[in-house]
Protein backbone atom coordinates (compact mmCIF):
# COMPACT_ATOMS: atom_id res chain seq x y z
CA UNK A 1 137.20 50.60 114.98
CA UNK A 2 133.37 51.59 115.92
CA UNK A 3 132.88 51.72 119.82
CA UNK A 4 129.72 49.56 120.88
CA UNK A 5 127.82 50.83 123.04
CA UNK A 6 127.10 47.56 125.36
CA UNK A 7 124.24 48.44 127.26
CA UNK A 8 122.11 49.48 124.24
CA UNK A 9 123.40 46.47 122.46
CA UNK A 10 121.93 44.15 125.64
CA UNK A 11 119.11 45.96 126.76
CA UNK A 12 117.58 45.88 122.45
CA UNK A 13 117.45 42.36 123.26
CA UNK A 14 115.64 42.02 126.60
CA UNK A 15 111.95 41.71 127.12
CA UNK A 16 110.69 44.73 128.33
CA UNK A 17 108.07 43.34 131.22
CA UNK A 18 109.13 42.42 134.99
CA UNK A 19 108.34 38.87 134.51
CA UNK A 20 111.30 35.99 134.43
CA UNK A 21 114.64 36.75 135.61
CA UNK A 22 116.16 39.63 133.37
CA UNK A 23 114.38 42.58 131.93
CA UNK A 24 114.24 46.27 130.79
CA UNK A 25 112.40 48.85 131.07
CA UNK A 26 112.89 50.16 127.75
CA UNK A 27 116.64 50.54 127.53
CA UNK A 28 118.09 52.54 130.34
CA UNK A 29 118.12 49.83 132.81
CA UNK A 30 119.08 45.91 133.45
CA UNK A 31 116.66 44.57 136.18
CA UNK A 32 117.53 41.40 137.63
CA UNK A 33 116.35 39.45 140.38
CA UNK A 34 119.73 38.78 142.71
CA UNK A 35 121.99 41.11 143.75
CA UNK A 36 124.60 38.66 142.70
CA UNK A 37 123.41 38.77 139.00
CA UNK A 38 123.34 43.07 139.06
CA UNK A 39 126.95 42.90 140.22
CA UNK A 40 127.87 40.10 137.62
CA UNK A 41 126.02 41.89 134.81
CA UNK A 42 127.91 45.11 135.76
CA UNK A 43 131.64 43.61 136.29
CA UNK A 44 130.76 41.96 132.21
CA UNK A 45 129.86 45.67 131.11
CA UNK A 46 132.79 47.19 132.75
CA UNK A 47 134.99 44.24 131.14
CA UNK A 48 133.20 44.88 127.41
CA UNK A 49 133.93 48.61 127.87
CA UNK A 50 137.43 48.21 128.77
CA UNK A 51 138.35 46.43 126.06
CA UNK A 52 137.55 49.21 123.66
CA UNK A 53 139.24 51.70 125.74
CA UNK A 54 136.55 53.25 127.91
CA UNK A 55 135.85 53.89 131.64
CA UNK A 56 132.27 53.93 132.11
CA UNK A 57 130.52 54.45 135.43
CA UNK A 58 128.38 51.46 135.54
CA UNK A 59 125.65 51.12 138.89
CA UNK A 60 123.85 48.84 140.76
CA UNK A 61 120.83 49.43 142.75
CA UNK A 62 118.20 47.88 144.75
CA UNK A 63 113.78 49.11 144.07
CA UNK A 64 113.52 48.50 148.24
CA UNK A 65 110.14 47.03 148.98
CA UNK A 66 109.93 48.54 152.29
CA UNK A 67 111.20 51.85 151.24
CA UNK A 68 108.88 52.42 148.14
CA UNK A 69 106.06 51.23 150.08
CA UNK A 70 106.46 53.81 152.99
CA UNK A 71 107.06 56.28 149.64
CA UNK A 72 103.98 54.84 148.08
CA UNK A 73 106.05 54.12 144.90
CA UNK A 74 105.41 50.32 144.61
CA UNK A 75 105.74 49.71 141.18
CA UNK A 76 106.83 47.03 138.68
CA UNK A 77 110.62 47.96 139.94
CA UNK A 78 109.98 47.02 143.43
CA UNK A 79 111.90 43.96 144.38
CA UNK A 80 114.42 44.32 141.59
CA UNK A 81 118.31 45.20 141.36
CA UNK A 82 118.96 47.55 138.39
CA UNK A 83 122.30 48.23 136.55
CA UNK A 84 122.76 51.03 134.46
CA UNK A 85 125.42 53.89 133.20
CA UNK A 86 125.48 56.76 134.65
């Protein structure tokens, strides 16, 4: 049996602009707005990978407004919780 490969299989099908409540930025990364989403969207990928035998490091993150803003990095991340692989 073929391993999927989960986040590519999710992310090919997400709009890839920061408006609504789920995007990505071109594949790498889930942005949501809530951190309860990120952390539900990363317990379902750890769940899909485990069934096909894999241990995956899957994070979670937060774009800080206050922090990119004192960095000057306000982008269209700021405000959003990510989830990737790493």
């Amino acid at each position: 049996m073929d391993k999927l490969n989960w986040i590519d299989l999710i992310t090919e099908r997400l709009r890839d602009y920061s408006e609504g409540e789920i995007w990505t930025d071109g594949g790498s990364e889930i942005l949501v707005r809530t951190e309860s989403a990120a952390n539900t969207i990363a317990d379902m990928l750890t769940t899909l990978y485990r069934t096909q035998g894999e241990e995956v490091e899957i994070n979670t993150g937060y774009y800080d407004p206050e922090e990119d803003e004192r960095n000057n990095e306000v982008d269209r991340y700021t405000g959003w919780w990510y989830v990737n692989i790493g």
